[in-house]
Protein backbone atom coordinates (compact mmCIF):
# COMPACT_ATOMS: atom_id res chain seq x y z
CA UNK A 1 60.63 106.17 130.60
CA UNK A 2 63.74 104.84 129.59
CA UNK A 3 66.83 106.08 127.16
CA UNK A 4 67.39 103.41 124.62
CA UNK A 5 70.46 103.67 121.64
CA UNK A 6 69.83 102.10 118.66
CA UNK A 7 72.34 101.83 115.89
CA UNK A 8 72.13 103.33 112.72
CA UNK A 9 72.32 101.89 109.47
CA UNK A 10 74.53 104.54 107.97
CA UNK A 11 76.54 107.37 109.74
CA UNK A 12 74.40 110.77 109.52
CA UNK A 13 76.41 113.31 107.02
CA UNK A 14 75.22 115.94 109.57
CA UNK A 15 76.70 114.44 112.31
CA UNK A 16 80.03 113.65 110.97
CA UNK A 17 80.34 117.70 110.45
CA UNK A 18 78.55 118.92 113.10
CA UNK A 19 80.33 116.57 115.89
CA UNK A 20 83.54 118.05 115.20
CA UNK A 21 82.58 121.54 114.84
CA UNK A 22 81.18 120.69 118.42
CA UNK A 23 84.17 118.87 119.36
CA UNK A 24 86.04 122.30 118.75
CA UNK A 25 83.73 124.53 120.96
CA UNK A 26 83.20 122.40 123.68
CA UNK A 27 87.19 122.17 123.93
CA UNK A 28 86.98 126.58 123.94
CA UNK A 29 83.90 126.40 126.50
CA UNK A 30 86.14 123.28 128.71
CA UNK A 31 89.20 125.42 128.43
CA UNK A 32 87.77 128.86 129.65
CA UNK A 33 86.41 127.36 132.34
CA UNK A 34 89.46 125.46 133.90
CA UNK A 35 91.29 128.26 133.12
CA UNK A 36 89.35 130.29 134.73
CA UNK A 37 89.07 128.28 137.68
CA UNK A 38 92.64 127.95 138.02
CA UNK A 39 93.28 131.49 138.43
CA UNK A 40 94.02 132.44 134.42
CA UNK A 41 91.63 135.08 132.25
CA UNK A 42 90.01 132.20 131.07
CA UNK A 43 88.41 134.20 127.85
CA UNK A 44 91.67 135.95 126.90
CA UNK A 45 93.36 132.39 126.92
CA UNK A 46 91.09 130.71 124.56
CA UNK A 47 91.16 134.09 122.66
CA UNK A 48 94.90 133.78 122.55
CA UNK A 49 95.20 130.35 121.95
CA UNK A 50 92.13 130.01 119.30
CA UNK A 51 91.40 133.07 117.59
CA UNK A 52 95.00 135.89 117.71
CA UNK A 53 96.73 133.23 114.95
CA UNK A 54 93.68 133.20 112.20
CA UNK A 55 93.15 137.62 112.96
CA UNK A 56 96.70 138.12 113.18
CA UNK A 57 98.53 138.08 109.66
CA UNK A 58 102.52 137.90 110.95
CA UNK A 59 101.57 134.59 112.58
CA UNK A 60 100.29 133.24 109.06
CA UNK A 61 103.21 132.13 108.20
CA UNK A 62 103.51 129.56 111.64
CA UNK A 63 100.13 128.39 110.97
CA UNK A 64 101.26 126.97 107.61
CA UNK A 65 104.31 126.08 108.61
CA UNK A 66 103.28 123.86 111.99
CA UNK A 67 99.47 122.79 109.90
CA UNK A 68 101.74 121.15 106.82
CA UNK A 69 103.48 118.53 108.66
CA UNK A 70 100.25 117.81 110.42
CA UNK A 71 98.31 117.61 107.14
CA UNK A 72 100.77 115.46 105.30
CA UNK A 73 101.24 112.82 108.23
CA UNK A 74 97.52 112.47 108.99
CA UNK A 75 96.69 112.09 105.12
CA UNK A 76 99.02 108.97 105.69
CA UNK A 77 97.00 107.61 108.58
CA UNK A 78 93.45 107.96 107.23
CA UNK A 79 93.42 105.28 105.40
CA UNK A 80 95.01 102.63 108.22
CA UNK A 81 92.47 104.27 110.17
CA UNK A 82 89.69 103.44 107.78
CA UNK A 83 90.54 99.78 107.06
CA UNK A 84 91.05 99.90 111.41
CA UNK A 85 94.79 99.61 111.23
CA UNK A 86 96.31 101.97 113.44
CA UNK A 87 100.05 103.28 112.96
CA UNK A 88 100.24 104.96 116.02
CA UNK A 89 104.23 105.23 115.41
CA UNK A 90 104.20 108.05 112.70
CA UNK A 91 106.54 110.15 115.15
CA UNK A 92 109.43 107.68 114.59
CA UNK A 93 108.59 107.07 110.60
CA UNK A 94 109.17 110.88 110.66
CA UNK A 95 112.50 111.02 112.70
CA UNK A 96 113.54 107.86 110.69
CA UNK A 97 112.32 109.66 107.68
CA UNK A 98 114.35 112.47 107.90
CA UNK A 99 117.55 110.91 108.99
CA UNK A 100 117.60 108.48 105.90
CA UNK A 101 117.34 111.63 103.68
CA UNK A 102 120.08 113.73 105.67
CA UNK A 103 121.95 110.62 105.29
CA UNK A 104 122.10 110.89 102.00
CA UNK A 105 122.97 114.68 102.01
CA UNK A 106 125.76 114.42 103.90
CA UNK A 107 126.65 111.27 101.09
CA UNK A 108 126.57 113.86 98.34
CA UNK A 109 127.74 117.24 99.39
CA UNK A 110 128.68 118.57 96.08
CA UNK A 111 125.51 117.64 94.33
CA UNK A 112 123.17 120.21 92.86
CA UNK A 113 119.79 121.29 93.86
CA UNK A 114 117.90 119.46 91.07
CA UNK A 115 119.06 116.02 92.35
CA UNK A 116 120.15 116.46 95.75
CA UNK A 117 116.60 117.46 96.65
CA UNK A 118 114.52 114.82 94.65
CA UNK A 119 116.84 112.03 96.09
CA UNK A 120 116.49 113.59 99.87
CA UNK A 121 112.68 113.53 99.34
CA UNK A 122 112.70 110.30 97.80
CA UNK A 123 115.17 108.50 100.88
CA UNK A 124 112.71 109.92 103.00
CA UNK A 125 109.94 108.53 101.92
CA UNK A 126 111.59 105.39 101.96
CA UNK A 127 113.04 105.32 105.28
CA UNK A 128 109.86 106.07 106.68
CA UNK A 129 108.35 102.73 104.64
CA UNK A 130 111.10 100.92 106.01
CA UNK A 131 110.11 101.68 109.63
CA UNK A 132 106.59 100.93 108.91
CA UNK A 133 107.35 97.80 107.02
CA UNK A 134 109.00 96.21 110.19
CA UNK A 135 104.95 96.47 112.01
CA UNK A 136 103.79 95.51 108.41
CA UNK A 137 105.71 92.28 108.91
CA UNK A 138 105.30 91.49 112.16
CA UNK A 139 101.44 92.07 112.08
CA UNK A 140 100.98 89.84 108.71
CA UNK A 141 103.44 86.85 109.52
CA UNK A 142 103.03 86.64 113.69
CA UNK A 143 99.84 88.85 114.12
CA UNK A 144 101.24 91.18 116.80
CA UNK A 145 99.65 94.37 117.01
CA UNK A 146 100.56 96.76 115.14
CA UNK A 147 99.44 99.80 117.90
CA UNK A 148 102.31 98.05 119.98
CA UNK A 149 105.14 97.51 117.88
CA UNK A 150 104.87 100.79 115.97
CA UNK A 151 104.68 102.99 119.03
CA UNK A 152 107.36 101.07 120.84
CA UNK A 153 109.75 101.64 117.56
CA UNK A 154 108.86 105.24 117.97
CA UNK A 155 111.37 104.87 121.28
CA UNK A 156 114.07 102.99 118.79
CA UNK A 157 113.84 105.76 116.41
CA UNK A 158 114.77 108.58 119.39
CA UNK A 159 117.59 106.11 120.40
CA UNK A 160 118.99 106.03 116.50
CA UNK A 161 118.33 109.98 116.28
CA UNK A 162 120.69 110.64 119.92
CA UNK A 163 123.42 108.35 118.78
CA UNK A 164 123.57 109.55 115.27
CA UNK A 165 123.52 113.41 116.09
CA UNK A 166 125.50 112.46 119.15
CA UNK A 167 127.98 110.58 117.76
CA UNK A 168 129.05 109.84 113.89
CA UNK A 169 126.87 112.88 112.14
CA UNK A 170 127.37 115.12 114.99
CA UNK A 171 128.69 118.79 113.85
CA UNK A 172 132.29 119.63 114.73
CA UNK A 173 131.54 122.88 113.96
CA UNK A 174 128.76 122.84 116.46
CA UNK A 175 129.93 124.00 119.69
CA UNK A 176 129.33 120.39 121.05
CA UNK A 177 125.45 120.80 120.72
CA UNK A 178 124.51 117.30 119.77
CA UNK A 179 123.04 118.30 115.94
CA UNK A 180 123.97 117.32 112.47
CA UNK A 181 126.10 119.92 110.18
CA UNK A 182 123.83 122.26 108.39
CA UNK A 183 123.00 121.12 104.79
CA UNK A 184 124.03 122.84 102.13
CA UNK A 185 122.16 125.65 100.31
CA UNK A 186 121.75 122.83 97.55
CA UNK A 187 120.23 120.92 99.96
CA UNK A 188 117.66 122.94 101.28
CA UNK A 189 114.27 124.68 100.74
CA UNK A 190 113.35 128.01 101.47
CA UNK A 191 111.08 128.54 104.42
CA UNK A 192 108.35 130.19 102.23
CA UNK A 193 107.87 130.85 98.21
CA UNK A 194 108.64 133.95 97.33
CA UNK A 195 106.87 136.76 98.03
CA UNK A 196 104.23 134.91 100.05
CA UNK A 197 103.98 133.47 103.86
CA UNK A 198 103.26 129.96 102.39
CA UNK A 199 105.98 127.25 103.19
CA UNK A 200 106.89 124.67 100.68
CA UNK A 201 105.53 121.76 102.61
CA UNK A 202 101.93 123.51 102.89
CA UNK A 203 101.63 123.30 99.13
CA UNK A 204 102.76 119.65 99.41
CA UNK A 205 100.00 119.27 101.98
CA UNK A 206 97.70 120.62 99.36
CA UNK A 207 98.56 118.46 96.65
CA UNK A 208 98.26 115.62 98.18
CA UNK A 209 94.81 116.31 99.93
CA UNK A 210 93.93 115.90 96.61
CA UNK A 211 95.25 112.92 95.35
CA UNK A 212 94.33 111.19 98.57
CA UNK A 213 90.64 112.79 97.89
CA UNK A 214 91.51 110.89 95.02
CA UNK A 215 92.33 107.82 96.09
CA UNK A 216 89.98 107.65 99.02
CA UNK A 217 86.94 108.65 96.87
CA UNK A 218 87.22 107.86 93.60
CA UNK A 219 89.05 104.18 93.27
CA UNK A 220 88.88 100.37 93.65
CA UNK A 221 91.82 100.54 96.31
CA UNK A 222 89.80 103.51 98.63
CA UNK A 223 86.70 101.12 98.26
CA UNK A 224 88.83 98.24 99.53
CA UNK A 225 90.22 100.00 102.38
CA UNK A 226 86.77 101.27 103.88
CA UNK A 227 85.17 97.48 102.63
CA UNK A 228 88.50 95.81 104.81
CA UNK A 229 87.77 98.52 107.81
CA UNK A 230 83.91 97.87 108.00
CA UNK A 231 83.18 94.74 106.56
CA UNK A 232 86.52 92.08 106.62
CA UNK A 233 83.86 88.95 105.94
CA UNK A 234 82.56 91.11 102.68
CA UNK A 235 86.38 92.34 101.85
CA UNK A 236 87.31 88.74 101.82
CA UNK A 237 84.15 87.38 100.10
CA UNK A 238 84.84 90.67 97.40
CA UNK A 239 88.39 89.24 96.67
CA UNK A 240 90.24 91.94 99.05
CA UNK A 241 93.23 91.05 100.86
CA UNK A 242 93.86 91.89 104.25
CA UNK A 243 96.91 91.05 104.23
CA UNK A 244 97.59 93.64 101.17
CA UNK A 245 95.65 96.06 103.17
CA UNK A 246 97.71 95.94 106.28
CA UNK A 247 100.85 96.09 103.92
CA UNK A 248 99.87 99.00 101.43
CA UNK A 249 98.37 100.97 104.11
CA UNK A 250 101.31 101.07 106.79
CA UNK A 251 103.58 101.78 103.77
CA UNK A 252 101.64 104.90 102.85
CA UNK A 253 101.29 106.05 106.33
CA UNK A 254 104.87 105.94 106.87
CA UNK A 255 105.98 107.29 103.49
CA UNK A 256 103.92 110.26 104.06
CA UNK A 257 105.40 110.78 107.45
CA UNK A 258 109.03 110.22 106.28
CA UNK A 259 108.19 113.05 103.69
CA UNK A 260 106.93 115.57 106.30
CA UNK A 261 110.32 114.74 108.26
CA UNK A 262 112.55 115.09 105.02
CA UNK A 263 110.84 118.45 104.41
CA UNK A 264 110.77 119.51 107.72
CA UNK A 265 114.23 119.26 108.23
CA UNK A 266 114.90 120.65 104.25
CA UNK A 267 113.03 123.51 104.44
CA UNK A 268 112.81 125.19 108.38
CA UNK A 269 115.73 123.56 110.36
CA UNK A 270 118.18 123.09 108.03
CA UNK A 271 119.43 120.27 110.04
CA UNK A 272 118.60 117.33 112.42
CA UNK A 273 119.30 118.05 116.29
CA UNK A 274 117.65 116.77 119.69
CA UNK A 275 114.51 119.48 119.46
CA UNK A 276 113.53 118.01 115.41
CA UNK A 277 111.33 115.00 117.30
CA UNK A 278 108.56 117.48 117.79
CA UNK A 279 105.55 115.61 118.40
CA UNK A 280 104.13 115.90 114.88
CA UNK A 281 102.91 112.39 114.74
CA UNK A 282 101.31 111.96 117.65
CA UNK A 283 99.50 115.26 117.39
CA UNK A 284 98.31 113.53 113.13
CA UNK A 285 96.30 111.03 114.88
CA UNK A 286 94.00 113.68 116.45
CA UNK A 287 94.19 115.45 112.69
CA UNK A 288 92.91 112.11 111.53
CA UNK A 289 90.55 111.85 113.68
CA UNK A 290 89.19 115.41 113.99
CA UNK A 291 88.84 115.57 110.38
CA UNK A 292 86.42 112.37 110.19
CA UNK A 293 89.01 110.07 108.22
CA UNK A 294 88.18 112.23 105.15
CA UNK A 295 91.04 114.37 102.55
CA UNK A 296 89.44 117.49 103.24
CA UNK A 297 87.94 117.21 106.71
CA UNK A 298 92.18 116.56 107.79
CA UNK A 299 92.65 119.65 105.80
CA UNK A 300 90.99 122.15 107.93
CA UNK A 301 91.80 119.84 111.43
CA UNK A 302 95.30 120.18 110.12
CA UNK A 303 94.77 123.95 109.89
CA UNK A 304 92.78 123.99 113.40
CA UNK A 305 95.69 121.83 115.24
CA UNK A 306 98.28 124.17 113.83
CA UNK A 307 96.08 127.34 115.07
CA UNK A 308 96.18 125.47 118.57
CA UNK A 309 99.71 125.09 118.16
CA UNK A 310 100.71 128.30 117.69
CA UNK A 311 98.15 130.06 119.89
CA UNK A 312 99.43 128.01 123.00
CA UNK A 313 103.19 129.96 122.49
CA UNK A 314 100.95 133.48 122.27
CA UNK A 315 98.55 133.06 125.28
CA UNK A 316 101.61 131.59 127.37
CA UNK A 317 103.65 134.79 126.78
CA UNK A 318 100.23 137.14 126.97
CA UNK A 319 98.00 134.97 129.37
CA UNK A 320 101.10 133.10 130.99
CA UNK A 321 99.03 129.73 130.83
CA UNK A 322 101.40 126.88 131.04
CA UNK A 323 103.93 125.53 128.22
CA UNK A 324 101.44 122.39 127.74
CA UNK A 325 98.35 124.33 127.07
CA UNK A 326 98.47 123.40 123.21
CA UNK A 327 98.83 119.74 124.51
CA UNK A 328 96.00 120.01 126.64
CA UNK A 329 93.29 121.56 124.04
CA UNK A 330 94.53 118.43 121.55
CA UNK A 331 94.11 116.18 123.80
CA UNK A 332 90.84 117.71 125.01
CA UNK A 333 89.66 117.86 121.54
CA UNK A 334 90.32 113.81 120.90
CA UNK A 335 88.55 113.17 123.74
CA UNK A 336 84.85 115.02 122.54
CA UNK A 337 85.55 113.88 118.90
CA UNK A 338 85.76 110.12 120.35
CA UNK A 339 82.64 110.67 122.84
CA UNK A 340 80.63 112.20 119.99
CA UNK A 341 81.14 109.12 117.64
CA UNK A 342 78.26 107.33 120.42
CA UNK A 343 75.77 110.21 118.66
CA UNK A 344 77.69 109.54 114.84
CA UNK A 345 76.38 105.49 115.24
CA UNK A 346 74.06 105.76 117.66
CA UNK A 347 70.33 106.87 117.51
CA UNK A 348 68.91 107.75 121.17
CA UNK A 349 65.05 107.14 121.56
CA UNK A 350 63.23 107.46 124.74
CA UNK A 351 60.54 104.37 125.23
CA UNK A 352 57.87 104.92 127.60
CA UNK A 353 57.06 101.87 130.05
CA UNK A 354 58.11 98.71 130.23
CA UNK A 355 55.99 96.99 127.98
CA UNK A 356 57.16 99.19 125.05
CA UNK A 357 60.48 98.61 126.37
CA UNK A 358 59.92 94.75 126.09
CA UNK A 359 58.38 95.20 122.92
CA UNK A 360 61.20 97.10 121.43
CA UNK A 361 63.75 94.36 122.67
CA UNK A 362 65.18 96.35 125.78
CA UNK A 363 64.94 94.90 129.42
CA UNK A 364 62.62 95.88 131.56
């Protein structure tokens, strides 16, 4: 008796939703038990870090505020990620993001609210384009890969972000930190709406899970994506560019990360300093991921991700588990949610005997 995987014709529905509702509770079970191990209250810390921020309603408000940024970047990447182009530089788009649009604060001090926001939302979608449109370019006209040259300008982006808040934009005012001067209150959002605990950015995050629902599910161009991602002969044989693809894609991917920068920096910082690179892009691509390249399914891994984000900082003060114990369950959950994807295109069968084996096409 042998194990033998044969692949399926189409993805199970089941299994796209049940293998990263597993994904999440293998990561608890994992985490207990190391913790555990290591000398920790291994229940209390996946208590802490999993379940305190969702029972807890004064830490609703950091859920929402750490699970918009998330949701809006990783809405970007889903559809690079369907058409298999991977941006895996989303952290710079969102530095360069949100410089270009505090660049163009500081250009217009005296401007009111209803145009110095719409233009600082607008520059940061754009700057974020521009630093995806260098990849774009250098994928399309001297096929280099695009998972190297956008993570490597990730490194370029932290270099412009030191010398800028170091250096020209740095705040006299500031007590030497290296940080930009505040904007002004024309210039900024408030950290919730009134009279709720939801930030500004979160209903962003909502909107656009639906027009990327939208886009993804309803239209020629979401077809064409999945078509280029699965099926490049058929794309090209359908009249689908690839070229266009790689283009259109990386451009949305690193507009919506410029936007979560611009409003990151608008609505809860205020400003730009050294701590505003906060990992936010990296951290999308397990969203993406997590949430089976799918609007809604990024929606609640957004939500999760933030939950993890914010529990880590609770069971570190309660538990004392170490700063990188968010990191850790993130990176724990990638790796089950890319294990499981064997069981999402995979069939196992057992055959009995060799001669069934032979017969079925497996070696003996």
């Amino acid at each position: 008796m042998r194990i033998r995987f044969e692949k399926r014709l189409a993805p199970s529905r089941f299994m796209l939703v049940a293998t990263p509702v597993a994904s999440v509770v293998l990561t608890m079970l994992l985490g207990a038990i190391i913790f555990q191990l290591l000398g920790f209250d291994g229940p209390d810390a996946i208590w802490q870090t999993f379940v305190t921020p969702i029972v807890a309603p004064y830490k609703w408000q950091d859920v929402l505020t750490k699970a918009a940024p998330l949701i809006i970047i990783a809405l970007g990447l889903l559809l690079g990620n369907q058409a298999k182009i991977w941006n895996i530089g989303a952290e710079g788009q969102y530095v360069i993001g949100a410089l270009t649009g505090a660049g163009l604060a500081f250009a217009m001090p005296g401007a009111p609210a209803f145009v110095a926001i719409p233009v600082m939302i607008a520059g940061g979608i754009f700057g974020g384009m521009v630093w995806a449109g260098m990849p774009a370019v250098l994928r399309t006209r001297f096929h280099v890969s695009e998972v190297l040259s956008t993570l490597m300008l990730v490194y370029v982006a932290m270099q412009v972000l030191n010398y800028l808040i170091g250096g020209p934009w740095k705040d006299p005012n500031g007590h030497n930190f290296p940080q930009t001067p505040p904007f002004t209150a024309a210039q900024t959002l408030p950290h919730v709406i009134p009279g709720t605990v939801i930030p500004p950015g979160f209903l962003v995050a909502i909107a656009l899970t639906l027009v990327f629902w939208v886009l993804t599910a309803r239209s020629v161009y979401g077809f064409s994506v999945r078509t280029v991602g699965v099926a490049p002969s058929a794309a090209r044989y359908g009249g689908f560019d690839a070229s266009r693809t790689v283009w259109s894609t990386l451009m949305i991917s690193g507009g919506m990360a410029g936007l979560a920068g611009i409003l990151e920096s608008m609505s809860q910082l205020g400003q730009i300093n050294l701590g505003f690179p906060s990992g936010y892009g990296f951290t999308a691509i397990i969203v993406s991921f997590l949430g089976r390249l799918h609007p809604l399914g990024v929606f609640l891994a957004g939500l999760i991700l933030a939950v993890t984000y914010v529990g880590g900082q609770v069971a570190q003060t309660v538990v004392h588990v170490p700063e990188a114990t968010a990191g850790i369950f993130q990176a724990t959950m990638l790796f089950f949610i890319l294990a499981s994807d064997i069981l999402v295109r995979y069939r196992l069968r057992l055959v009995r005997g060799a001669r069934r084996a032979a017969a079925a096409g497996a070696p003996a």
